[in-house]
C-alpha atoms as a PDB file:
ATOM      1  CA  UNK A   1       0.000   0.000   0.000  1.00  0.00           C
ATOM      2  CA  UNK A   2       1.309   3.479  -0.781  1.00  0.00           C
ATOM      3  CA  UNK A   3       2.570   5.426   1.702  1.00  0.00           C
ATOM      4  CA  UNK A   4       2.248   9.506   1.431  1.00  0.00           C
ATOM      5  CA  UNK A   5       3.848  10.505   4.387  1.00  0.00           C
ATOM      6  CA  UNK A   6       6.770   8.073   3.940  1.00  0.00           C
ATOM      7  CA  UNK A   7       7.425   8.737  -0.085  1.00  0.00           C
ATOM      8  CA  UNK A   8       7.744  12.703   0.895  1.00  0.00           C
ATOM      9  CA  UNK A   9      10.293  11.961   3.742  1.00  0.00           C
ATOM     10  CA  UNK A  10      12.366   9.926   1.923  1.00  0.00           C
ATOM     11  CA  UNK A  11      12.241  12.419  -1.457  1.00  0.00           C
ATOM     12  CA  UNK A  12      12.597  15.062   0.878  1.00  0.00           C
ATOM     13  CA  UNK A  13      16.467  13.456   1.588  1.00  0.00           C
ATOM     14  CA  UNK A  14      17.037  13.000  -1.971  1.00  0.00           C
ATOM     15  CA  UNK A  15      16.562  17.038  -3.735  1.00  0.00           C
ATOM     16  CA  UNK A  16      18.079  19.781  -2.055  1.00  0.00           C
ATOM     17  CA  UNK A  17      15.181  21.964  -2.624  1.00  0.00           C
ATOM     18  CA  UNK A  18      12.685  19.722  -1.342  1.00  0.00           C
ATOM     19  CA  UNK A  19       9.316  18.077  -3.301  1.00  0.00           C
ATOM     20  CA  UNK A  20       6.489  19.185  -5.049  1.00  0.00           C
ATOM     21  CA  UNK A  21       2.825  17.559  -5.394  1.00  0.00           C
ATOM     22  CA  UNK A  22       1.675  15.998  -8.278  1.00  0.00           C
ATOM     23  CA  UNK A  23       0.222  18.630 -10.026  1.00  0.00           C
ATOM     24  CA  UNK A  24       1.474  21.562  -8.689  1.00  0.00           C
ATOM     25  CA  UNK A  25       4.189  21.458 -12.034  1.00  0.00           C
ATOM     26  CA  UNK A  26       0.948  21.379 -15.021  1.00  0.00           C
ATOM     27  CA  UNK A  27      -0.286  23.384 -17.801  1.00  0.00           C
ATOM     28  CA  UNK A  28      -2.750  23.785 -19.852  1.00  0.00           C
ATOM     29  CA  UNK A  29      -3.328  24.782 -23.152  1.00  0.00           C
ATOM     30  CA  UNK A  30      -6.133  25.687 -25.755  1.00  0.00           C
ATOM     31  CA  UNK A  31      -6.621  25.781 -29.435  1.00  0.00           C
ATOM     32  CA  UNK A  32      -9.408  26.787 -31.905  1.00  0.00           C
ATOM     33  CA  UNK A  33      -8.508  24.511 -35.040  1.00  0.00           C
ATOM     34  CA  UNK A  34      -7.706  27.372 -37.839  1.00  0.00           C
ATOM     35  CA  UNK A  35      -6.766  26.185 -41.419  1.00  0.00           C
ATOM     36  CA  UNK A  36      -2.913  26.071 -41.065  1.00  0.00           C
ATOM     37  CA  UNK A  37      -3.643  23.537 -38.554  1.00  0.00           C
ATOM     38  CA  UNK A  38      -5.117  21.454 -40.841  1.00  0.00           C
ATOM     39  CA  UNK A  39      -3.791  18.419 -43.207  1.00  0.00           C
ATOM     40  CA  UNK A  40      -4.694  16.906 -46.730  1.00  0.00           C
ATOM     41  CA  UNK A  41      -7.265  15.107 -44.980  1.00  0.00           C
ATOM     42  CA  UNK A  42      -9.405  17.695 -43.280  1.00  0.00           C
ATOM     43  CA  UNK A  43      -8.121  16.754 -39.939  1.00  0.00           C
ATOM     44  CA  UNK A  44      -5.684  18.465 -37.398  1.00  0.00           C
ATOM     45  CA  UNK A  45      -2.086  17.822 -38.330  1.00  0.00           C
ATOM     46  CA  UNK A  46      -0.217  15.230 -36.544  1.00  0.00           C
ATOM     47  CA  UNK A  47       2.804  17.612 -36.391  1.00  0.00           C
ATOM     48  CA  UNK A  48       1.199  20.506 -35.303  1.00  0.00           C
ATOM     49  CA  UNK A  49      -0.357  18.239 -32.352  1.00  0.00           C
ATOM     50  CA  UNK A  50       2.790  17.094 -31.205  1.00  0.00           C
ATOM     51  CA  UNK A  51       4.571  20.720 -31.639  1.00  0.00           C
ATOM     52  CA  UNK A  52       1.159  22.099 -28.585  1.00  0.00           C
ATOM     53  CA  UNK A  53       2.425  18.907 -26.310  1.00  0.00           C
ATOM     54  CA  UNK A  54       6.177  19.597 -26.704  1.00  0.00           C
ATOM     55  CA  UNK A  55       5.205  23.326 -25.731  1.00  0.00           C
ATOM     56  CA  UNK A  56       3.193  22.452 -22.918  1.00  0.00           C
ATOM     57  CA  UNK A  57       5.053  19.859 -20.964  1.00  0.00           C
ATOM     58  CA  UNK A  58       8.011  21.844 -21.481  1.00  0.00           C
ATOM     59  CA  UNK A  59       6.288  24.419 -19.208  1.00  0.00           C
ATOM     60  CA  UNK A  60       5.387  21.638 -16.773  1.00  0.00           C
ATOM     61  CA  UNK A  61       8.593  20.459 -16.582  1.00  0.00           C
ATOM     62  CA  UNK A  62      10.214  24.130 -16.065  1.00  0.00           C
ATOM     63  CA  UNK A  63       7.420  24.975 -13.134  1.00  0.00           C
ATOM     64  CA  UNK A  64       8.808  21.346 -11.977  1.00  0.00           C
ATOM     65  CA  UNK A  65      12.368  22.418 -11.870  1.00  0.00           C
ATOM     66  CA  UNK A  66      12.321  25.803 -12.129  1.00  0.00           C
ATOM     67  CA  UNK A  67      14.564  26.409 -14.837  1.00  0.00           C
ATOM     68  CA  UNK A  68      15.276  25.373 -18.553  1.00  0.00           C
ATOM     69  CA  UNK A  69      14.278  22.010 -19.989  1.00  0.00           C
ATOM     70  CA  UNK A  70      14.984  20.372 -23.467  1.00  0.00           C
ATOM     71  CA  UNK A  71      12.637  17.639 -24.639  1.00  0.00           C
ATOM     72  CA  UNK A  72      15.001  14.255 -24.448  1.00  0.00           C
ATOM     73  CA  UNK A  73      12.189  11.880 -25.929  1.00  0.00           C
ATOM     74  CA  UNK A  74       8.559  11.254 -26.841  1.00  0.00           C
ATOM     75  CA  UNK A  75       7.033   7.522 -25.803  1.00  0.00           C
ATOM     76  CA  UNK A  76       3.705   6.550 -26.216  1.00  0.00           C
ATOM     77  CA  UNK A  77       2.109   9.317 -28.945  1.00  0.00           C
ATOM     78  CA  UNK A  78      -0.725   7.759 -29.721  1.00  0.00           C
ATOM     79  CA  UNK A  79      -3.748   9.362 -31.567  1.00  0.00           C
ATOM     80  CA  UNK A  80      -6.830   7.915 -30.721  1.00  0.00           C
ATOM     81  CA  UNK A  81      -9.609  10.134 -32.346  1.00  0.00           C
ATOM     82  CA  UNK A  82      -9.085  13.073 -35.079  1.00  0.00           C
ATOM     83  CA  UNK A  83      -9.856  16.841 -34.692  1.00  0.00           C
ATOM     84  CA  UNK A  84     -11.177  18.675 -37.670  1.00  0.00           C
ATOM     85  CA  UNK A  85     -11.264  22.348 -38.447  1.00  0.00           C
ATOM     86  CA  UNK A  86     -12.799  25.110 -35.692  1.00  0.00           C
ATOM     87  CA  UNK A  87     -13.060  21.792 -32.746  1.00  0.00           C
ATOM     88  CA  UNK A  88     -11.460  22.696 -29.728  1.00  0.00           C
ATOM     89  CA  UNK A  89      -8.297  21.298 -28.674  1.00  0.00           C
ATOM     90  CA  UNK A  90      -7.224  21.263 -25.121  1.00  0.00           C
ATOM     91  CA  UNK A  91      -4.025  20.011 -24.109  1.00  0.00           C
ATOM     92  CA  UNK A  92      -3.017  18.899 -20.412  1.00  0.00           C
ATOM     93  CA  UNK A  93       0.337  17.852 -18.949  1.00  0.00           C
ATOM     94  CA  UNK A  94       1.769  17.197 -15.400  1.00  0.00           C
ATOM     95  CA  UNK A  95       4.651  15.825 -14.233  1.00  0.00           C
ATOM     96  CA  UNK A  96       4.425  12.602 -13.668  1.00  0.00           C
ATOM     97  CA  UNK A  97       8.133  11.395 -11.947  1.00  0.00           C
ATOM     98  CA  UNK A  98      11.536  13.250 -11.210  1.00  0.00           C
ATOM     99  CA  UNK A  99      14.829  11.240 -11.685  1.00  0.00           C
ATOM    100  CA  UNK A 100      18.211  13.042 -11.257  1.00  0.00           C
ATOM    101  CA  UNK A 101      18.376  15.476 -14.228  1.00  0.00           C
ATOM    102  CA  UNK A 102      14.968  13.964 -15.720  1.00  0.00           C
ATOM    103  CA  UNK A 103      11.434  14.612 -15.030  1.00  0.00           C
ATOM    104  CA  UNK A 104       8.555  12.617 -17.956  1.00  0.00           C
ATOM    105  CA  UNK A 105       5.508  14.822 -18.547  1.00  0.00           C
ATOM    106  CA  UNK A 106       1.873  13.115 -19.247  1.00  0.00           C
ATOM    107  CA  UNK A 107       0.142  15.329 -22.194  1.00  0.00           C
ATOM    108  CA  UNK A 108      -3.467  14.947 -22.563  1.00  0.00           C
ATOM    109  CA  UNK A 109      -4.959  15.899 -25.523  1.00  0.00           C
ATOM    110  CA  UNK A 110      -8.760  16.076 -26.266  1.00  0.00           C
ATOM    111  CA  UNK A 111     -11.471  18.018 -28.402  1.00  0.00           C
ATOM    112  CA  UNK A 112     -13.996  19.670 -26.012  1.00  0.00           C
ATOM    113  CA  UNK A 113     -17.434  20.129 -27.787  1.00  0.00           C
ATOM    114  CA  UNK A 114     -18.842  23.935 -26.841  1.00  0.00           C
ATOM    115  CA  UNK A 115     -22.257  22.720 -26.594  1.00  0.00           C
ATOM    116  CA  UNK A 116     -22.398  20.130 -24.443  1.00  0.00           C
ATOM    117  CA  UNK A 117     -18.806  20.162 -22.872  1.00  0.00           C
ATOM    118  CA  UNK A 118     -18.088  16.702 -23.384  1.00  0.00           C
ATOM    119  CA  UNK A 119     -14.543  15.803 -24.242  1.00  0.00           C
ATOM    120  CA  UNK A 120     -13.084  13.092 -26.715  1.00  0.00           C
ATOM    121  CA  UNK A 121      -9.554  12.216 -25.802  1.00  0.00           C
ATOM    122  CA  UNK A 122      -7.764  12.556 -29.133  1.00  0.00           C
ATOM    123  CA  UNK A 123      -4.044  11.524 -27.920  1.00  0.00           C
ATOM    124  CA  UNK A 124      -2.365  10.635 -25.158  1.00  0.00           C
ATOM    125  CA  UNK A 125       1.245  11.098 -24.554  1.00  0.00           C
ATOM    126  CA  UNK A 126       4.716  10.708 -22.098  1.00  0.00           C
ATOM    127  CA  UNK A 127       7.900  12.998 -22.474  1.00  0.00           C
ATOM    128  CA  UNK A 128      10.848  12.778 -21.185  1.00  0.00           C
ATOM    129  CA  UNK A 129      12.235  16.260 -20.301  1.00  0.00           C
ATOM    130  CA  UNK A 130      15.899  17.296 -18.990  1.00  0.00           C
ATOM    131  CA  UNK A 131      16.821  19.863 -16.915  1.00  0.00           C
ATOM    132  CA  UNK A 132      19.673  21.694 -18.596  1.00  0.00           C
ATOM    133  CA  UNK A 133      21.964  25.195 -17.155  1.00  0.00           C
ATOM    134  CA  UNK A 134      22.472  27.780 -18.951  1.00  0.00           C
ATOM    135  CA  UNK A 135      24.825  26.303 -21.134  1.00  0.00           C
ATOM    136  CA  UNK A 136      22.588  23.094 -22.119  1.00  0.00           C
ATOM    137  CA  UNK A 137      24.135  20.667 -19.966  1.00  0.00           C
ATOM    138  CA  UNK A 138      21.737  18.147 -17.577  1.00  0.00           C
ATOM    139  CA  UNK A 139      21.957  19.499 -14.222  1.00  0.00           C
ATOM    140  CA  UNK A 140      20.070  18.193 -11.508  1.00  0.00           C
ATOM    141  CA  UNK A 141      16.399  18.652 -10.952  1.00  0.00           C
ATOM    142  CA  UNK A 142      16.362  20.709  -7.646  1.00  0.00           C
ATOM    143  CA  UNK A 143      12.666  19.158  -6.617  1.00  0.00           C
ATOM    144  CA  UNK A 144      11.434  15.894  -6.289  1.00  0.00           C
ATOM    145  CA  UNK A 145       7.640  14.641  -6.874  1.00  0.00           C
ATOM    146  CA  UNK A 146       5.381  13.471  -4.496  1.00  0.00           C
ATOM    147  CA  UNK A 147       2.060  11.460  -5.332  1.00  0.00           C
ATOM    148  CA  UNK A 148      -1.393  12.366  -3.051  1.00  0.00           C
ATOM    149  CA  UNK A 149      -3.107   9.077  -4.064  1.00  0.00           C
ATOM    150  CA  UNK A 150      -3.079   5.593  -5.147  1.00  0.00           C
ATOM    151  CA  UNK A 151      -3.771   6.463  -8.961  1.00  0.00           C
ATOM    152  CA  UNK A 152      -0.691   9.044  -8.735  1.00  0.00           C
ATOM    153  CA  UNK A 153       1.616   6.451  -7.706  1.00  0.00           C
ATOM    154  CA  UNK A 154       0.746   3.864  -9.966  1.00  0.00           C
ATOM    155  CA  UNK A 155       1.558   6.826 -12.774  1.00  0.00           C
ATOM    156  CA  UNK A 156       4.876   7.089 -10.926  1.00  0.00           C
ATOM    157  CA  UNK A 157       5.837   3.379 -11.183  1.00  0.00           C
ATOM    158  CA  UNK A 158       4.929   3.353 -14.796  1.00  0.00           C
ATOM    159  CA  UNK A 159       7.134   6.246 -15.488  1.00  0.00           C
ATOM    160  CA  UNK A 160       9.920   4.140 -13.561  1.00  0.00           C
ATOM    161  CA  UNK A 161       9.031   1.311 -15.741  1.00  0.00           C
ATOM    162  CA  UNK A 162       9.205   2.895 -19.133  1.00  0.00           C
ATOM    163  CA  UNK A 163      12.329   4.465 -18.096  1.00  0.00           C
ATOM    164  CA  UNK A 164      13.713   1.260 -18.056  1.00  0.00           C
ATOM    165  CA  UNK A 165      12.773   0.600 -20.991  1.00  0.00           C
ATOM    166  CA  UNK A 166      13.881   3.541 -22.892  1.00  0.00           C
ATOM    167  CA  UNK A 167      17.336   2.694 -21.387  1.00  0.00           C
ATOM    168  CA  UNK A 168      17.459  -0.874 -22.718  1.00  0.00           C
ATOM    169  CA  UNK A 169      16.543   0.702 -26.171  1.00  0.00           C
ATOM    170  CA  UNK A 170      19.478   2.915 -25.534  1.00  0.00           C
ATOM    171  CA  UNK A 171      21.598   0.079 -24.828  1.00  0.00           C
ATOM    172  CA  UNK A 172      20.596  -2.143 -27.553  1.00  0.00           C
ATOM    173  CA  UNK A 173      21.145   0.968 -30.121  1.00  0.00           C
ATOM    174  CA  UNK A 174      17.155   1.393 -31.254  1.00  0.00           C
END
């Protein structure tokens, strides 16, 4: 069973700044499809999708760390429904786990339908995002994470999990 109180004291050791809740590093973001956002196919360009979730966990990741941040990878950027011209596209991301120099970023993306205010999840997304000094180079993130509940934590051990997994890609040179 997870332990709050426990996970915060022993993060609290680990980053000389201290933690932050889950949550407390997010953005948000919101877009009116216009035509240059569209493809050949009437639908919201892939591209431009992935250039709104770049932007926006990059700003979760710097109110994580509190300084600059360079997008290290993308997993998991899958598109699930399409977006056509004038839908509304809103974009969510929150940190999701700190390492050393590395924090991933969950991005959220869905179409929110002005009339009724139901929303259609249209992709779903983890990034891995490094926290660089002024010259580029990793330096350490200065806060740790902290989960407030079960569903948090399991997000957590994922992240730890496909961490892994990006680093045996690594090593095995995919």
């Amino acid at each position: 069973m997870f332990d709050m109180a426990a996970d915060k004291a022993e993060k609290e050791k680990l980053y000389p700044k201290g933690v932050k809740y889950v949550g407390e590093a997010s953005a948000v973001a919101t877009h009116m499809l216009r035509h240059e956002d569209i493809n050949g196919s009437n639908r919201l360009f892939g591209g431009r999708l992935m250039e709104w979730i770049d932007d926006v966990a990059g700003i979760a990741a710097r109110l994580q760390c509190g300084g600059n941040v360079t997008t290290a990878a993308i997993d998991t950027l899958e598109f699930k429904y399409p977006a056509f011209l004038n839908d509304i596209v809103v974009i969510e991301a929150w940190v999701t786990h700190v390492g050393n120099t590395s924090m991933e970023v969950r991005a959220d993306s869905y179409v929110v339908d002005p009339a009724s205010g139901e929303q259609r999840m249209i992709n779903h997304a983890y990034l891995t995002e490094v926290c660089v000094d002024e010259e580029g180079h990793p330096t350490r993130v200065p806060w740790g994470l902290v989960a407030t509940n079960e569903e948090q934590h399991a997000e957590c051990d994922g992240a730890r999990r496909r961490a892994e997994i990006r680093k045996m890609r690594r090593q095995e040179g995919v």
